[in-house]
Protein backbone atom coordinates (compact mmCIF):
# COMPACT_ATOMS: atom_id res chain seq x y z
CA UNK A 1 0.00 0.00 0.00
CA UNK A 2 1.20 3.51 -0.36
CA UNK A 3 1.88 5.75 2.00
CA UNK A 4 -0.21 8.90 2.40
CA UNK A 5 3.02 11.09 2.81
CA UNK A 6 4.60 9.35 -0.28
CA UNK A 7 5.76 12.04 -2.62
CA UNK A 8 4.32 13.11 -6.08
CA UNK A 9 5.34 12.96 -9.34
CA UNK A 10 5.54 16.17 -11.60
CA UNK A 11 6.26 14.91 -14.91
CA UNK A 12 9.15 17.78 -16.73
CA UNK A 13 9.51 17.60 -20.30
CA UNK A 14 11.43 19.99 -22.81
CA UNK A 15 10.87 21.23 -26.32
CA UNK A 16 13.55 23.32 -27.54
CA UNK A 17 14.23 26.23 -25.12
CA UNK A 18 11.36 26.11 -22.90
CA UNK A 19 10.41 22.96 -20.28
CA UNK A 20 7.19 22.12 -20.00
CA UNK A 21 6.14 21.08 -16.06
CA UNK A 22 3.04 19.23 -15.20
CA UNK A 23 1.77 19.93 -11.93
CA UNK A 24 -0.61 17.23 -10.70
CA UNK A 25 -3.53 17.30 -8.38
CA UNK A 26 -2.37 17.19 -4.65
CA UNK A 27 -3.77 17.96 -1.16
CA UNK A 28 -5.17 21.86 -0.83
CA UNK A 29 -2.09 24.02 0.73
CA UNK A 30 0.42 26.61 0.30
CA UNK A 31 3.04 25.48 -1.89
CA UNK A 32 6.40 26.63 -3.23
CA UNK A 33 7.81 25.57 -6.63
CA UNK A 34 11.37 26.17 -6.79
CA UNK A 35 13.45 25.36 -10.50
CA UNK A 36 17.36 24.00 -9.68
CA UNK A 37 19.21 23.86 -12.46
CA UNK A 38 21.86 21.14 -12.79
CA UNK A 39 25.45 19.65 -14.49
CA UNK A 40 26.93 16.70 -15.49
CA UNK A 41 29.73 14.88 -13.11
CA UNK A 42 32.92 16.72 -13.04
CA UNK A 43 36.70 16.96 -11.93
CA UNK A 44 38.28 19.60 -11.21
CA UNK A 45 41.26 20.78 -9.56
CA UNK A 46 41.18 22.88 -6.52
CA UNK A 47 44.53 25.82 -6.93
CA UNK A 48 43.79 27.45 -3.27
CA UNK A 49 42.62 27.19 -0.05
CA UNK A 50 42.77 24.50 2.37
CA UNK A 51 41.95 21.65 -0.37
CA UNK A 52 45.18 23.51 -2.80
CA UNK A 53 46.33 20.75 -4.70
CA UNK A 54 43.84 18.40 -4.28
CA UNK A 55 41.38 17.32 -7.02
CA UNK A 56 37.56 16.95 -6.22
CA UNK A 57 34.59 15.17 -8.30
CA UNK A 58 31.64 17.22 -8.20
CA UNK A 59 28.27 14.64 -9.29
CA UNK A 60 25.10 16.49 -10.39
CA UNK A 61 26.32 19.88 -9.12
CA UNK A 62 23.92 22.86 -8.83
CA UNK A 63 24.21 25.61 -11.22
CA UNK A 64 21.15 27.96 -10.96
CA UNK A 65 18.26 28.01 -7.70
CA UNK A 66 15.10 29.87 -9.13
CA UNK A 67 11.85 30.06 -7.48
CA UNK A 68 8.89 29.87 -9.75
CA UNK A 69 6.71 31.45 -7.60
CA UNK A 70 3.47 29.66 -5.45
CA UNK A 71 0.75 26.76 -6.23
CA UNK A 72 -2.26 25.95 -4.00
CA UNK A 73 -1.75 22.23 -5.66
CA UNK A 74 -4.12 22.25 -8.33
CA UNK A 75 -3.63 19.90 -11.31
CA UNK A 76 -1.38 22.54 -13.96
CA UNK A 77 0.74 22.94 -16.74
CA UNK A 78 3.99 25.77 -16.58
CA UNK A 79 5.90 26.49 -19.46
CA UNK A 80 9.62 28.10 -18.25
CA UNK A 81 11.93 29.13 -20.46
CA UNK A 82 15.68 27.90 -20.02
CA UNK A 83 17.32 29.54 -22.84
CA UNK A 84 19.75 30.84 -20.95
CA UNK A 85 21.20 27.42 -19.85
CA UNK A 86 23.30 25.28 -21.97
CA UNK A 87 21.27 22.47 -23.18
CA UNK A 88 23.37 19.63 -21.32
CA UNK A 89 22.23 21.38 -18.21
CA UNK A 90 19.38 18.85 -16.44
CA UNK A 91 16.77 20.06 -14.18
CA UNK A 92 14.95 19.82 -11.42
CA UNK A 93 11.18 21.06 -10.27
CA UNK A 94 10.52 20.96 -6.40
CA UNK A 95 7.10 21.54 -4.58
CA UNK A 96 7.90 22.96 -0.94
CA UNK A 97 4.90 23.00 1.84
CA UNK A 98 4.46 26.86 2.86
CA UNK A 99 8.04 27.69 1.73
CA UNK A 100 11.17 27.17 0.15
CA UNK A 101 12.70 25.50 3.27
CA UNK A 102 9.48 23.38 3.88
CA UNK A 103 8.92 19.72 3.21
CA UNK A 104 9.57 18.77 -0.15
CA UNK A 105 5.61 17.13 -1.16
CA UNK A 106 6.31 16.81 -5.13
CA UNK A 107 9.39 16.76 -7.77
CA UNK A 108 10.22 16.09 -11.16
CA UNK A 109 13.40 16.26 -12.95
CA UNK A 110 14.23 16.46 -16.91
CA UNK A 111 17.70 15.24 -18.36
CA UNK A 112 18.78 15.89 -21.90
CA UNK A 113 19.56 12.23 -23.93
CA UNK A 114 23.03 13.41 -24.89
């Protein structure tokens, strides 16, 4: 059986420049939709600091945090455009309860078939 806490989908698609976010139908509330834009695994080599010298492998690494703005969780479709990011860049869609540091109640994500 399924939990009634278990968290929902929201299905992220992209055509061209713009993604394309399905919102589904969830519980009445105050909601937050926040937009995280993401890379592919990386190396890199750190030249100062405490780490100087050392070389670090960064996985999925956050490029861009953008809040959409609210949703009372009605079933809806966004269209955002990304042309600003490179096209490898994946994303991620994130439904917060009452803010941006609330619990996380839906996500999606979109990666580009490279």
């Amino acid at each position: 059986h399924k939990e009634k806490n278990a968290l929902k989908k929201i299905a992220v698609h992209k055509n061209d420049h713009f993604l394309k976010i399905n919102l589904p139908t969830i519980e009445k509330g105050q909601y937050v939709l926040s937009l995280f834009s993401y890379g592919e695994k990386h190396t890199q080599s750190i030249l100062s600091g405490e780490n100087k010298g050392r070389t670090v492998s960064y996985t999925n690494p956050v490029i861009n945090i953008e809040v959409l703005g609210s949703w009372d969780g009605t079933a809806q479709t966004l269209s955002k455009d990304v042309s600003q990011y490179e096209t490898r860049n994946s994303f991620a869609i994130l439904a917060h309860k009452d803010n941006v540091t609330g619990h996380i109640i839906a996500a999606g994500n979109f990666k580009p078939n490279l």
